[in-house]
N, C-alpha and C. Protein backbone atom coordinates (compact mmCIF):
# COMPACT_ATOMS: atom_id res chain seq x y z
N UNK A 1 88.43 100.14 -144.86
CA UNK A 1 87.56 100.29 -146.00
C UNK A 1 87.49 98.98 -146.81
N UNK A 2 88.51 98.34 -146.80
CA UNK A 2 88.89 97.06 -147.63
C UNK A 2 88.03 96.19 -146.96
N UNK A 3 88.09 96.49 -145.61
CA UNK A 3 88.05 95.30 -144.61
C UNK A 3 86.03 95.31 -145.19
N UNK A 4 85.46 96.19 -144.86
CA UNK A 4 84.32 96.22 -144.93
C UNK A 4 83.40 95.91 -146.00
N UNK A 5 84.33 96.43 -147.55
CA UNK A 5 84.02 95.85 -148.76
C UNK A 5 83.73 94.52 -148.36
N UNK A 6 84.77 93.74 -148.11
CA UNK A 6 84.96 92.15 -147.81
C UNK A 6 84.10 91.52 -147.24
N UNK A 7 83.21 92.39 -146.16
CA UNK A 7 82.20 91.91 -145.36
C UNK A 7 80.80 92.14 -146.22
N UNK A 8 80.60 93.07 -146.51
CA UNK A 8 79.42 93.36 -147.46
C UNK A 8 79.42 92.32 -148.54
N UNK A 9 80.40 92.07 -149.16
CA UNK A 9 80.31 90.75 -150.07
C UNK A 9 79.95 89.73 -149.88
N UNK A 10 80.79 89.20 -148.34
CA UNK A 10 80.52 88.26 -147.94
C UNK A 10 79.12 87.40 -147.46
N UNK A 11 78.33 88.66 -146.80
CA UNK A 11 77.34 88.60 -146.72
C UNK A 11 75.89 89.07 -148.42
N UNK A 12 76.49 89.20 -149.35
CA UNK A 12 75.49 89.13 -150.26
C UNK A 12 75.65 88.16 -150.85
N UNK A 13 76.97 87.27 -151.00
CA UNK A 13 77.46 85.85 -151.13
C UNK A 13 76.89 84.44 -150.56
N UNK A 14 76.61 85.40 -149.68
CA UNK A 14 75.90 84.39 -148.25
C UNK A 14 74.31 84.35 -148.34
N UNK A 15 73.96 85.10 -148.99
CA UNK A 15 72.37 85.97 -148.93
C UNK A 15 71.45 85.07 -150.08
N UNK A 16 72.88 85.03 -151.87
CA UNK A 16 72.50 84.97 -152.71
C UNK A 16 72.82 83.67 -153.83
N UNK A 17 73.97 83.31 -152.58
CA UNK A 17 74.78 82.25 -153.36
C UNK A 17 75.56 80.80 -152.27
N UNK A 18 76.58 80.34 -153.12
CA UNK A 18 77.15 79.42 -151.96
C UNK A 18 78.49 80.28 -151.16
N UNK A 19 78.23 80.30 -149.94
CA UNK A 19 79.50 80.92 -149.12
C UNK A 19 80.50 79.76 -149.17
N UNK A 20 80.68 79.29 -149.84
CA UNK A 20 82.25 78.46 -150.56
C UNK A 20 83.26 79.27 -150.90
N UNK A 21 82.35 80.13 -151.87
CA UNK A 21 83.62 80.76 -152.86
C UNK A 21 83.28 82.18 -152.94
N UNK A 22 83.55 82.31 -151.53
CA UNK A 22 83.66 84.20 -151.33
C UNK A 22 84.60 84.67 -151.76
N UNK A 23 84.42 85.45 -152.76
CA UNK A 23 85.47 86.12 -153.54
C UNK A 23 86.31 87.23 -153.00
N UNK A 24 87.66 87.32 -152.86
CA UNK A 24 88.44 88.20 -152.13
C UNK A 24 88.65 89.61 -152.84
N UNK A 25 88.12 90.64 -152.14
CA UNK A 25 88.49 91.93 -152.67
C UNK A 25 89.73 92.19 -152.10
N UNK A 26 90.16 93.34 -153.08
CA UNK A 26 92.13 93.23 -153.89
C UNK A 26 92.04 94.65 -154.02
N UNK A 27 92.81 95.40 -153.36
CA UNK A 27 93.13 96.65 -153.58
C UNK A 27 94.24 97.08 -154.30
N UNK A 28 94.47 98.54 -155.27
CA UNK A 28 94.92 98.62 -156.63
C UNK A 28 95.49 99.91 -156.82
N UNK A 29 96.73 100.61 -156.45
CA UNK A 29 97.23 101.48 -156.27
C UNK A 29 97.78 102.03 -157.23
N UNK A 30 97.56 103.33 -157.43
CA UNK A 30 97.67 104.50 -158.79
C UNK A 30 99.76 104.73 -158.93
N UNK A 31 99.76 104.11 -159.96
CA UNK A 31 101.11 104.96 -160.03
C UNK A 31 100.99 106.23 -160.83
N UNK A 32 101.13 107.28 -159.67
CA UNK A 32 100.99 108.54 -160.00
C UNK A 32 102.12 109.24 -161.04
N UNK A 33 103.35 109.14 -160.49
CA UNK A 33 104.61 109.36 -161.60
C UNK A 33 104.05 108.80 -163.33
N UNK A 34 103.84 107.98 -163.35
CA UNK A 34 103.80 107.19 -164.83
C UNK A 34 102.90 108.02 -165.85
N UNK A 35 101.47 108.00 -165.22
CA UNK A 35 100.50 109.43 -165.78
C UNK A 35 101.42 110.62 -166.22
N UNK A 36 101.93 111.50 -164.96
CA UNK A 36 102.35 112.44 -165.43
C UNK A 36 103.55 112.59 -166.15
N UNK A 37 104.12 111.61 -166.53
CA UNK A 37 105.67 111.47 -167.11
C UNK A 37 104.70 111.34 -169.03
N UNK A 38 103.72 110.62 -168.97
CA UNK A 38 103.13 110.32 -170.00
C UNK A 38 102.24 111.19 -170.62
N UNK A 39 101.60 112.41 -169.80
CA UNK A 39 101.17 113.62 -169.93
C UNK A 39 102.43 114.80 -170.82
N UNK A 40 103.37 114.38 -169.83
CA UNK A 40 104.45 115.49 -170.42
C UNK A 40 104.93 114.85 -171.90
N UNK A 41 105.20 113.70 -172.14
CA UNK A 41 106.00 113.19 -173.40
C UNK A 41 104.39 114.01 -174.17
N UNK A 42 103.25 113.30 -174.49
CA UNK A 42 102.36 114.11 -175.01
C UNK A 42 102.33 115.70 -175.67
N UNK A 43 102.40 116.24 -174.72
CA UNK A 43 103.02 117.69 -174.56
C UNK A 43 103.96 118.20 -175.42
N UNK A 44 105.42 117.33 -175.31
CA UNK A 44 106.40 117.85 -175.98
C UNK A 44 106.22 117.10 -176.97
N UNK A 45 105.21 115.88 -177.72
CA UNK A 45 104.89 115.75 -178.88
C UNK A 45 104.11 116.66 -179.80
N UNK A 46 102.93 117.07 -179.29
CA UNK A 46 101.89 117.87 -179.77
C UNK A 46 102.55 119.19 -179.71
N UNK A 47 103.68 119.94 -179.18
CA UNK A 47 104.46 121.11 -179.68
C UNK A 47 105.24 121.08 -180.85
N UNK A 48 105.78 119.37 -180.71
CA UNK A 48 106.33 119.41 -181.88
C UNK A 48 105.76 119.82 -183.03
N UNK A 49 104.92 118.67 -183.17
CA UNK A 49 103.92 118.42 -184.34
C UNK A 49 103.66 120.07 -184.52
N UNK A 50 103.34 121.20 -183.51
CA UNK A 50 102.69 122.04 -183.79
C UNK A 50 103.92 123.32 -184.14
N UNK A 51 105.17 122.64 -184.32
CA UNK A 51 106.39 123.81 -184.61
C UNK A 51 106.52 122.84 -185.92
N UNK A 52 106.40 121.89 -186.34
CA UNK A 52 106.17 121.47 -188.05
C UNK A 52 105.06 121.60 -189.03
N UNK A 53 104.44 121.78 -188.35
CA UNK A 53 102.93 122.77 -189.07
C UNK A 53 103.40 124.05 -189.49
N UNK A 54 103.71 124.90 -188.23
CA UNK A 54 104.38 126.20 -188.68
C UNK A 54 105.25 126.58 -189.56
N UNK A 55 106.28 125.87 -189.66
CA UNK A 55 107.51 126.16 -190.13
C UNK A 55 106.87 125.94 -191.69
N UNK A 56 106.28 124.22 -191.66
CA UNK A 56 105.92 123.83 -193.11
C UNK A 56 105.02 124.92 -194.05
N UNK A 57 104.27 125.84 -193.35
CA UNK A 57 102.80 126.62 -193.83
C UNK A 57 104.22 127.95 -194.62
N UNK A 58 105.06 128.05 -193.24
CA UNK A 58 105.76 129.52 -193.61
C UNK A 58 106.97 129.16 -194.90
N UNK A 59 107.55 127.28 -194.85
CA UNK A 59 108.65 127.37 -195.48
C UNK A 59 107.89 128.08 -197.41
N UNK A 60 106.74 128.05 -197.40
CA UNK A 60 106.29 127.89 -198.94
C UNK A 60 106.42 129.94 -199.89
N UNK A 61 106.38 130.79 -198.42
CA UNK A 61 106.54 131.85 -198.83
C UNK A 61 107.76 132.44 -198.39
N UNK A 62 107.52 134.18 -198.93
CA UNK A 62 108.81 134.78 -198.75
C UNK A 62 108.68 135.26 -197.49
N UNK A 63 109.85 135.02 -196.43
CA UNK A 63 110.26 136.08 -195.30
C UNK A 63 109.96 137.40 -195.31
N UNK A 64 109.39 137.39 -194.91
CA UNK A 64 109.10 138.88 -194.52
C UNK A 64 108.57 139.68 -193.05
N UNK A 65 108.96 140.77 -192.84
CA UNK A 65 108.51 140.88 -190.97
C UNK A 65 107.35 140.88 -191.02
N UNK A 66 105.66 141.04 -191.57
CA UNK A 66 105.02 140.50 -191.34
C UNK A 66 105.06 139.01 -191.43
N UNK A 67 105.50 138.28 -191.93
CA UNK A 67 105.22 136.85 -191.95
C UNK A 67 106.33 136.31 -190.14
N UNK A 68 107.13 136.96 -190.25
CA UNK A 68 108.37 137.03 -188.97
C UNK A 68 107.30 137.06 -187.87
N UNK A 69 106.90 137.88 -187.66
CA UNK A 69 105.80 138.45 -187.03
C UNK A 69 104.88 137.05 -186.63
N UNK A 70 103.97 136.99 -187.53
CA UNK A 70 103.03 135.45 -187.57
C UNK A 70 103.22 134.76 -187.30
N UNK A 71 104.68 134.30 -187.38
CA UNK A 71 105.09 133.08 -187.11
C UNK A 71 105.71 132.90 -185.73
N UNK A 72 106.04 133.84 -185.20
CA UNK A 72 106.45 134.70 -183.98
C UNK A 72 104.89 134.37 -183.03
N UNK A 73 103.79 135.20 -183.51
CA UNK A 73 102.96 135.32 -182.68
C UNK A 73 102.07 133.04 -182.70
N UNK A 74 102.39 132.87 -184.09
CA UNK A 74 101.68 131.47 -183.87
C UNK A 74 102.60 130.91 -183.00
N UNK A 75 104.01 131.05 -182.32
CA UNK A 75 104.64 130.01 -181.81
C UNK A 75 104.24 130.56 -180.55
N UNK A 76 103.96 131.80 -179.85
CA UNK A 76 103.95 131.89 -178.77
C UNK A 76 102.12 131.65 -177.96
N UNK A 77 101.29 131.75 -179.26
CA UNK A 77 100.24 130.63 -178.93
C UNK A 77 100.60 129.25 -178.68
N UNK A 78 101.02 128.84 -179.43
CA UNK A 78 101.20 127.21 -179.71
C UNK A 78 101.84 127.25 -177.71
N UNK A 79 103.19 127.73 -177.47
CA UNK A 79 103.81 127.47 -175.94
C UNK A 79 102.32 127.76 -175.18
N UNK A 80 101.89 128.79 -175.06
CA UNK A 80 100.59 129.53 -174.38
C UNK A 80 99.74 128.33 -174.28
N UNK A 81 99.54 126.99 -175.32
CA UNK A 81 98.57 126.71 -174.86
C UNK A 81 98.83 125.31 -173.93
């Protein structure tokens, strides 16, 4: 595939310009690990952030099992999403 890029160039190089300075195509390989290591830190940021929202909204009132409850059901959205 590389090989052929190289030739197609070569020849529009050749077509359009000086075949001196045929420019070399360079192939460029995905580090796949790094993405997903950087996906996950994300993740366990934006839960954070989203278990200090919670806590901060609930620290201002009184405990109570409805509020237990809410805060219960907002954390198991927040994992859910």
């Amino acid at each position: 595939m590389v090989q052929s890029a190289q030739e197609q160039v070569a020849r529009i190089v050749k077509k359009y310009g000086s075949s001196e300075h045929v420019p070399v195509v360079e192939v460029a390989y995905a580090d796949v690990p790094h993405p997903v290591e950087r996906l996950g830190l994300f993740v366990s940021i934006v839960l954070g952030e989203g278990v200090i929202q919670i806590t901060s909204a609930a620290g201002q009132a009184v405990w109570d099992a409805a509020l237990i409850g809410a805060a219960a059901g907002a954390f198991a959205l927040l994992i859910g999403l």
